[in-house]
C-alpha atoms as a PDB file:
ATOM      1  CA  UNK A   1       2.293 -11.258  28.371  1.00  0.00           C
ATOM      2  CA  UNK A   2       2.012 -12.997  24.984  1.00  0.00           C
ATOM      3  CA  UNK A   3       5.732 -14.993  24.834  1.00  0.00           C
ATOM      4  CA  UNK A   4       4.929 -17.488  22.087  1.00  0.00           C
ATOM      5  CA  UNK A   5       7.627 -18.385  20.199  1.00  0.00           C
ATOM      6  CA  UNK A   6       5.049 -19.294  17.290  1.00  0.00           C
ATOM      7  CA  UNK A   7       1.559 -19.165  16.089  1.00  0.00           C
ATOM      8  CA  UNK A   8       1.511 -23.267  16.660  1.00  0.00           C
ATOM      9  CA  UNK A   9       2.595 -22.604  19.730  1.00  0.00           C
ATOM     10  CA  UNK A  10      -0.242 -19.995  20.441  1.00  0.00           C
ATOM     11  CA  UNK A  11      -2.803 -21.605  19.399  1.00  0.00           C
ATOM     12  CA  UNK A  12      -1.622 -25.472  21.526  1.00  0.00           C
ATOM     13  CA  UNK A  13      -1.642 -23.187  24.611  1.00  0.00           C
ATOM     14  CA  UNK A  14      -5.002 -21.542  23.858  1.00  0.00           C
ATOM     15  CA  UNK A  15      -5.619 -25.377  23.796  1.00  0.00           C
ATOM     16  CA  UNK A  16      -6.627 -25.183  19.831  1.00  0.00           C
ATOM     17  CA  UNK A  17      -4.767 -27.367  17.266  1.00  0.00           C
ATOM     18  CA  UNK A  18      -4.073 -25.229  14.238  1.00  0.00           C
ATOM     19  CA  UNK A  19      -6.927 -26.713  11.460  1.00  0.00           C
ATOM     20  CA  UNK A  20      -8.305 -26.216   7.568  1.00  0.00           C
ATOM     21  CA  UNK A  21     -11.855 -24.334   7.970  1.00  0.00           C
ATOM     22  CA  UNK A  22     -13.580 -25.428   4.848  1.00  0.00           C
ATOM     23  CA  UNK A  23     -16.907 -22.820   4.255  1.00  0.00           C
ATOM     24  CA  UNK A  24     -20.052 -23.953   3.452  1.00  0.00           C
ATOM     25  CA  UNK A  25     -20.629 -24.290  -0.232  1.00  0.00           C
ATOM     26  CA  UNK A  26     -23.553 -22.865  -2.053  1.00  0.00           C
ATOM     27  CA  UNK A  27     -25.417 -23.085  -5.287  1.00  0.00           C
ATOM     28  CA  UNK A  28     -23.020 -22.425  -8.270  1.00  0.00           C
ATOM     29  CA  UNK A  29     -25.643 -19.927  -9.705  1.00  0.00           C
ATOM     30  CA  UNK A  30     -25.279 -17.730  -6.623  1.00  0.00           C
ATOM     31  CA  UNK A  31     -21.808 -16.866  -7.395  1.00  0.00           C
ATOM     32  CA  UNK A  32     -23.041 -16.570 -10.669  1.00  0.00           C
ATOM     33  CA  UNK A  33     -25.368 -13.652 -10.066  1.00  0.00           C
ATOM     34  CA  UNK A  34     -22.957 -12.183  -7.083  1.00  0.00           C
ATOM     35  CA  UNK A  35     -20.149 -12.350  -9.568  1.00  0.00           C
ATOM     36  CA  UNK A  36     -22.486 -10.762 -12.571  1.00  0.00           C
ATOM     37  CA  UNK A  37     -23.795  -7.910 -10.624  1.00  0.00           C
ATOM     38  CA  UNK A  38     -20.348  -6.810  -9.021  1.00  0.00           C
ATOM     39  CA  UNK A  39     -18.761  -6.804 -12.681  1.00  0.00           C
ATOM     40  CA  UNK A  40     -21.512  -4.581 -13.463  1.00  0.00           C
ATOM     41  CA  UNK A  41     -21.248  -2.258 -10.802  1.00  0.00           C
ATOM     42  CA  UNK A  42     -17.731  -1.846 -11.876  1.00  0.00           C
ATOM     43  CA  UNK A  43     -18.636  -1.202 -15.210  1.00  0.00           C
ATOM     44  CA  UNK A  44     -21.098   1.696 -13.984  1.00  0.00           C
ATOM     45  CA  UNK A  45     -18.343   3.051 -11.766  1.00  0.00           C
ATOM     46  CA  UNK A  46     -15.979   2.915 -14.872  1.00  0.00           C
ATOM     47  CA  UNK A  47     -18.408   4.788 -16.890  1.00  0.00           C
ATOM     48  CA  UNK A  48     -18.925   7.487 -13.900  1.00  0.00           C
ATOM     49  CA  UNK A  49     -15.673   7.920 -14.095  1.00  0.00           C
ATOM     50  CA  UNK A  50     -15.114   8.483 -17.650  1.00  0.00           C
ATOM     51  CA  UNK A  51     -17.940  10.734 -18.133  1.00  0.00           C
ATOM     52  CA  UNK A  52     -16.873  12.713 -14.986  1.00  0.00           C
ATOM     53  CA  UNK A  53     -13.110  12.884 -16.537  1.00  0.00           C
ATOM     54  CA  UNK A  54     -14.285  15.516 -19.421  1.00  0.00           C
ATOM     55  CA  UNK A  55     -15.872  17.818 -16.644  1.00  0.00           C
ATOM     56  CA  UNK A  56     -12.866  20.459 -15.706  1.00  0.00           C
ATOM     57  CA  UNK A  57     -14.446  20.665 -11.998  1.00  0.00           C
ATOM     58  CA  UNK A  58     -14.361  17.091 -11.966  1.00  0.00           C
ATOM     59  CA  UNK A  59     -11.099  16.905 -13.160  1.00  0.00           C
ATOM     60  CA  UNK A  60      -9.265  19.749 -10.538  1.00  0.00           C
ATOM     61  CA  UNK A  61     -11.281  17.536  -7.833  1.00  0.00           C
ATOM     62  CA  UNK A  62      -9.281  14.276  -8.413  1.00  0.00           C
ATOM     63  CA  UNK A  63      -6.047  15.770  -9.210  1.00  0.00           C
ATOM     64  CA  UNK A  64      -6.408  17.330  -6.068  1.00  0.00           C
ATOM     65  CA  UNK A  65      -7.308  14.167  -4.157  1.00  0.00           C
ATOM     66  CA  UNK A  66      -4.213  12.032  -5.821  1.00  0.00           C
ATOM     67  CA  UNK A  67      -1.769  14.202  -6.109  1.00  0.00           C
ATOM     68  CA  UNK A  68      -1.907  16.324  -3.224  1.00  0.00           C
ATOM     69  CA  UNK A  69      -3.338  15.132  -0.130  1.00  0.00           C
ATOM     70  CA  UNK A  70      -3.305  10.879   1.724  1.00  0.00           C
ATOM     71  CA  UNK A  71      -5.308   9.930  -0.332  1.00  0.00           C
ATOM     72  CA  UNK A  72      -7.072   7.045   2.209  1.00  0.00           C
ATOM     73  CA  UNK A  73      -7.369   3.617   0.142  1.00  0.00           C
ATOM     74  CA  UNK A  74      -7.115   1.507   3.093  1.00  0.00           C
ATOM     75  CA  UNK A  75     -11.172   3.239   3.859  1.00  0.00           C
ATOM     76  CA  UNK A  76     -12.159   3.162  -0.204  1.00  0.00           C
ATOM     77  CA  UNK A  77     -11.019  -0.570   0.340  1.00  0.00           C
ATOM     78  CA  UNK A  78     -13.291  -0.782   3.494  1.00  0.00           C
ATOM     79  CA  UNK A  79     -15.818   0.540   2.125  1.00  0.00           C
ATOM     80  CA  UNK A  80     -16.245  -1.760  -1.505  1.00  0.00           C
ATOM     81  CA  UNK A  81     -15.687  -4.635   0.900  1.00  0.00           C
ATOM     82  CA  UNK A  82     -18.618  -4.096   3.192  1.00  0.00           C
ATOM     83  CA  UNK A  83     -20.764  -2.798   0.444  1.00  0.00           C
ATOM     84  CA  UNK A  84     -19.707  -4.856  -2.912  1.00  0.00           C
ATOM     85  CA  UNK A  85     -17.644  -7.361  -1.743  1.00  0.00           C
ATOM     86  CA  UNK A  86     -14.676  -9.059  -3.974  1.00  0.00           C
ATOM     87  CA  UNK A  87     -15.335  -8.614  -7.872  1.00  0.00           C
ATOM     88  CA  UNK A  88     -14.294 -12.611  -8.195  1.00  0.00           C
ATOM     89  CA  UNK A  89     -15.982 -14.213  -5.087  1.00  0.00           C
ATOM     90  CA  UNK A  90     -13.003 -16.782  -4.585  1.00  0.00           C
ATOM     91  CA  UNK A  91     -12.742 -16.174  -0.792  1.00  0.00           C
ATOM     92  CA  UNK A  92     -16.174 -17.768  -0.442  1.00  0.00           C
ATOM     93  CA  UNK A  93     -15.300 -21.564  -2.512  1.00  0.00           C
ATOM     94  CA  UNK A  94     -12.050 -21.585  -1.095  1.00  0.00           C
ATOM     95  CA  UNK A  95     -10.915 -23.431   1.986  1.00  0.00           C
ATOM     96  CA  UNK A  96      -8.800 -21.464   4.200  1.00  0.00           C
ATOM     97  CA  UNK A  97      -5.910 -22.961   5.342  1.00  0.00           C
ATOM     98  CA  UNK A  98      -4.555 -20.366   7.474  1.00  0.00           C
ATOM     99  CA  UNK A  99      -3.642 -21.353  11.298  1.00  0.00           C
ATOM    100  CA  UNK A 100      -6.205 -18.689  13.054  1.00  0.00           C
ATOM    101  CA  UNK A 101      -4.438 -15.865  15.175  1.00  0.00           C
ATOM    102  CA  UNK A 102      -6.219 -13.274  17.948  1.00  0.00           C
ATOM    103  CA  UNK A 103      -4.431 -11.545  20.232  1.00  0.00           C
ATOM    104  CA  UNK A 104      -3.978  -8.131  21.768  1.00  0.00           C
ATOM    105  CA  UNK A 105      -0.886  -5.719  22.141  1.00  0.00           C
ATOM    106  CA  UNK A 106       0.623  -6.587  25.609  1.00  0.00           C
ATOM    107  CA  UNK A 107       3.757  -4.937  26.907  1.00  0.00           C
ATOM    108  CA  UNK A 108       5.922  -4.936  29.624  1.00  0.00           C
ATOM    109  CA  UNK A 109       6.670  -1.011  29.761  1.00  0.00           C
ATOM    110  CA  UNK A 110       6.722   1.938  27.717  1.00  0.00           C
ATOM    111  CA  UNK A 111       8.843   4.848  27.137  1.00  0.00           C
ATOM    112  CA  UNK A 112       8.489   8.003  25.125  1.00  0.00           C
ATOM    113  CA  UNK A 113      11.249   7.561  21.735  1.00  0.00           C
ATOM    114  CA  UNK A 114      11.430   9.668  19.555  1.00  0.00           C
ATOM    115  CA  UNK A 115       8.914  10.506  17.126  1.00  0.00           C
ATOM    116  CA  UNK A 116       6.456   7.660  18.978  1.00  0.00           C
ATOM    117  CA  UNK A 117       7.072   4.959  21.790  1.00  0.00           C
ATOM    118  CA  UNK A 118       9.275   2.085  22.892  1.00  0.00           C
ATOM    119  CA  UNK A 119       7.548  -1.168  24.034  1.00  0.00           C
ATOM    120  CA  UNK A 120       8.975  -3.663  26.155  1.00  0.00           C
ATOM    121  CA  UNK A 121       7.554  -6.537  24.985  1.00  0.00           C
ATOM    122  CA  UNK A 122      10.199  -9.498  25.208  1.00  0.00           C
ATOM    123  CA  UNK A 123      12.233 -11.863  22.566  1.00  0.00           C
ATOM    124  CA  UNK A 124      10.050 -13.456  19.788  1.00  0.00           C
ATOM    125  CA  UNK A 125       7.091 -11.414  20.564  1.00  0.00           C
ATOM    126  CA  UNK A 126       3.939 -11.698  18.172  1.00  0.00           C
ATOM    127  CA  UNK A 127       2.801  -8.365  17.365  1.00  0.00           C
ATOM    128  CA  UNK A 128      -0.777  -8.511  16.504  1.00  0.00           C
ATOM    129  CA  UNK A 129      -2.127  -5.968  13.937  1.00  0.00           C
ATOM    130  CA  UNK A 130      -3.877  -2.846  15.993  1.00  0.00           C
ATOM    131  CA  UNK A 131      -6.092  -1.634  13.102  1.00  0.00           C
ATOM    132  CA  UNK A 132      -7.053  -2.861  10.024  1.00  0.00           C
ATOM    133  CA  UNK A 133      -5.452  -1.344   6.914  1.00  0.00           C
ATOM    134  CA  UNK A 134      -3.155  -1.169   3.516  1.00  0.00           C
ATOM    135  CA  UNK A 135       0.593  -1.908   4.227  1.00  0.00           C
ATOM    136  CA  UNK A 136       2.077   0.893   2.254  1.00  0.00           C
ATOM    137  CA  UNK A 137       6.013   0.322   3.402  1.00  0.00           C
ATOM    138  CA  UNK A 138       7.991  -2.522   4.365  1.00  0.00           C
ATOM    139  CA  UNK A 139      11.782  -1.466   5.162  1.00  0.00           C
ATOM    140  CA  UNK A 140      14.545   0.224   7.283  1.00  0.00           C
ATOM    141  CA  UNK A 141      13.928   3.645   8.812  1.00  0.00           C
ATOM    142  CA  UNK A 142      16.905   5.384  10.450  1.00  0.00           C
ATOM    143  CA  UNK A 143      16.411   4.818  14.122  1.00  0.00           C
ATOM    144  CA  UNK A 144      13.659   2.333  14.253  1.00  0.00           C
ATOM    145  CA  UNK A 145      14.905  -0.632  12.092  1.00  0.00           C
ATOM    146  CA  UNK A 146      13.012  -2.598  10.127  1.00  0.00           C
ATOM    147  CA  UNK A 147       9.886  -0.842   9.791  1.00  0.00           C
ATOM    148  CA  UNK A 148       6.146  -1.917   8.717  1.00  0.00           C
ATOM    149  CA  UNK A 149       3.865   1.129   7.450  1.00  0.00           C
ATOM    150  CA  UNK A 150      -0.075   0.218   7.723  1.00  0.00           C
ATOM    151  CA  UNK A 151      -2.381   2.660   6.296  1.00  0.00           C
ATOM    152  CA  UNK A 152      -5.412   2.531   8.338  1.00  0.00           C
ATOM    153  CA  UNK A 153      -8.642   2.716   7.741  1.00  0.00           C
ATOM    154  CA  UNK A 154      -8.848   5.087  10.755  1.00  0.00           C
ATOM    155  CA  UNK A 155      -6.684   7.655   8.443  1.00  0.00           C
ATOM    156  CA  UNK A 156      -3.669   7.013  10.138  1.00  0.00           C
ATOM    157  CA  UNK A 157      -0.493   5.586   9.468  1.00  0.00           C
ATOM    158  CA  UNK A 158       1.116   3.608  12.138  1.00  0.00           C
ATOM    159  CA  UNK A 159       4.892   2.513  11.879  1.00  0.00           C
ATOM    160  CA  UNK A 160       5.467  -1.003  13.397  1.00  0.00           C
ATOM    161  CA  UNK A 161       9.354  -0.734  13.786  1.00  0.00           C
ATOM    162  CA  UNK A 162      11.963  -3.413  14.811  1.00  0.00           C
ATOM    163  CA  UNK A 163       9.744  -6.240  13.524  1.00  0.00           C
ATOM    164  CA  UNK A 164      10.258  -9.152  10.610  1.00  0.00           C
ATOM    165  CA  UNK A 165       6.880 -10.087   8.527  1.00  0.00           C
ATOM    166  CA  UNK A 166       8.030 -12.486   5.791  1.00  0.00           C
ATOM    167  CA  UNK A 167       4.474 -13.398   4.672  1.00  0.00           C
ATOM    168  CA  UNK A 168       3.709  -9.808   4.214  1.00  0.00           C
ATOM    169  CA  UNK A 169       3.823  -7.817   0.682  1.00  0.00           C
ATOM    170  CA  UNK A 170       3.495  -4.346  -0.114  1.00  0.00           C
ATOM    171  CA  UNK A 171      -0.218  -3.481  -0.459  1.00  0.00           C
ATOM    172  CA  UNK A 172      -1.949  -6.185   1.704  1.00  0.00           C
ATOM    173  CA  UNK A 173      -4.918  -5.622   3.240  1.00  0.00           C
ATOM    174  CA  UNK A 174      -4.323  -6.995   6.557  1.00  0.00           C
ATOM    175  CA  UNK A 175      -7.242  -7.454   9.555  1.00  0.00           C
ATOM    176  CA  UNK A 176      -7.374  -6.435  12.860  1.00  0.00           C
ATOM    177  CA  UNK A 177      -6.120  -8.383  15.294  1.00  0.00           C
ATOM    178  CA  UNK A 178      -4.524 -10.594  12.548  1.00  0.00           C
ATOM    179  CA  UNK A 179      -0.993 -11.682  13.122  1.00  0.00           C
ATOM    180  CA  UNK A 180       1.787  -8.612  11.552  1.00  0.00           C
ATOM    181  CA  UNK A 181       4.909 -10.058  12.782  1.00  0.00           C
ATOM    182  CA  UNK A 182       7.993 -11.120  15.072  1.00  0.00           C
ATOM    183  CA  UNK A 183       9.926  -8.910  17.561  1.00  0.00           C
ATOM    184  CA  UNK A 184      13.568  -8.668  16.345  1.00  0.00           C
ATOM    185  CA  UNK A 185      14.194  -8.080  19.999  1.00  0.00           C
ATOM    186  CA  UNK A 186      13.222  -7.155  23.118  1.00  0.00           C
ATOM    187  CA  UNK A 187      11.766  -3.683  21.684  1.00  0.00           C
ATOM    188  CA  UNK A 188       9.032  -2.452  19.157  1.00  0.00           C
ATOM    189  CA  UNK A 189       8.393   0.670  18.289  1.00  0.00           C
ATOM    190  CA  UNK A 190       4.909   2.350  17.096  1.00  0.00           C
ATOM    191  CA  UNK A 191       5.151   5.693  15.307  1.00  0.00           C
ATOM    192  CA  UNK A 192       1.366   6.932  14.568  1.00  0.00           C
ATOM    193  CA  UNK A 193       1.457   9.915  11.695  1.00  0.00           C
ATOM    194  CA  UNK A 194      -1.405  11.646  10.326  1.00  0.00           C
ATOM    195  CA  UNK A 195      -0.961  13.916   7.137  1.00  0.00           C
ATOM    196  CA  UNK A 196       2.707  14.408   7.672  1.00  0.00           C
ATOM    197  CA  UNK A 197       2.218  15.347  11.116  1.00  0.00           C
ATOM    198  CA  UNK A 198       2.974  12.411  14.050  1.00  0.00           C
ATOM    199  CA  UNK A 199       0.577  12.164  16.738  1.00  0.00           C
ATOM    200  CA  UNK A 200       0.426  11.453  20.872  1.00  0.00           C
ATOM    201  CA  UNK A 201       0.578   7.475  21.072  1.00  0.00           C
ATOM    202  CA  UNK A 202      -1.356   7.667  24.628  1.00  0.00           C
ATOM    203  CA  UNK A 203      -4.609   8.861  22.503  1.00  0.00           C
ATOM    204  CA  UNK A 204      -4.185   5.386  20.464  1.00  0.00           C
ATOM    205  CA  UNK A 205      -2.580   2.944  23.006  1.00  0.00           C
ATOM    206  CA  UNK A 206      -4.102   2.022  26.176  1.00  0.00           C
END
């Protein structure tokens, strides 16, 4: 049972002192290139795009994929990661400075509620993040409390209710594993929905 009242506190008892990781630096022309060939790449996609815009089929194809369906950014995102990377390489001059946090999803008990479950999991709880993803609401749902929507890259959205993030904005990307948030109690919720429809939480919780 995780009970750390912070992520200082985690990391003393995992017997780690909270530290700046400073990466390796390389070659300034590296980044150059890196940099060059991922502004191109958006350029072509751009281009693609535009080109693809006059084509009616083309056209009834997107509309169709904004407008009326989940649209999945939180994969898209994925997937330009892995394959392209960031358009400005920053993340690789940069020192992090970020306290590191890894932890699982312990709980005490849990009970069917409502549209998902209830997990005992104890005052001040840490709620690590289950699955990587876009956080596409932060605010009150009737029922659950404060409530954290993550668009996973899986394709579905899970509701982290009756937990405070104040790092957290709209639209992060956020890791798996990664620290969400704090426990406003002794309860969290998880909701998983999938194309308007909510799913069995035993087929995504061990």
């Amino acid at each position: 049972m995780n009970e750390y009242k912070s992520v200082e506190k985690y990391l003393k008892k995992q017997g780690k002192e909270p530290s700046n990781s400073t990466k390796q630096e390389e070659p300034f022309h590296k980044y150059l290139i890196s940099f060059v060939s991922r502004v191109l790449f958006a350029i072509i996609i751009f281009l693609v795009a535009l080109i693809g815009c006059k084509n009616p089929t083309f056209k009834s194809f997107v509309n169709e994929q904004v407008y009326h369906t989940n649209f999945q950014f939180a994969s898209l995102k994925e997937w330009y990661q892995k394959n392209v990377g960031n358009v400005i390489p920053l993340d690789t001059t940069l020192p992090s400075s970020e306290p590191v946090f890894s932890e699982q999803l312990f709980y005490q008990s849990k009970n069917l509620y409502k549209d998902g479950v209830q997990l005992k999991v104890g005052e001040h709880y840490l709620v690590p993040i289950l699955e990587s993803g876009i956080v596409v609401f932060m605010g009150e749902k009737e029922g659950y409390g404060n409530t954290i929507v993550i668009q996973q890259v899986n394709g579905v959205d899970l509701w982290y209710c009756n937990i405070t993030a104040s790092d957290l904005k709209l639209y992060d990307y956020v890791e798996k594993g990664n620290l969400l948030g704090e426990s406003l109690g002794e309860d969290i919720y998880l909701v998983f929905e999938k194309e308007g429809g909510f799913l069995n939480y035993q087929d995504y919780l061990e």
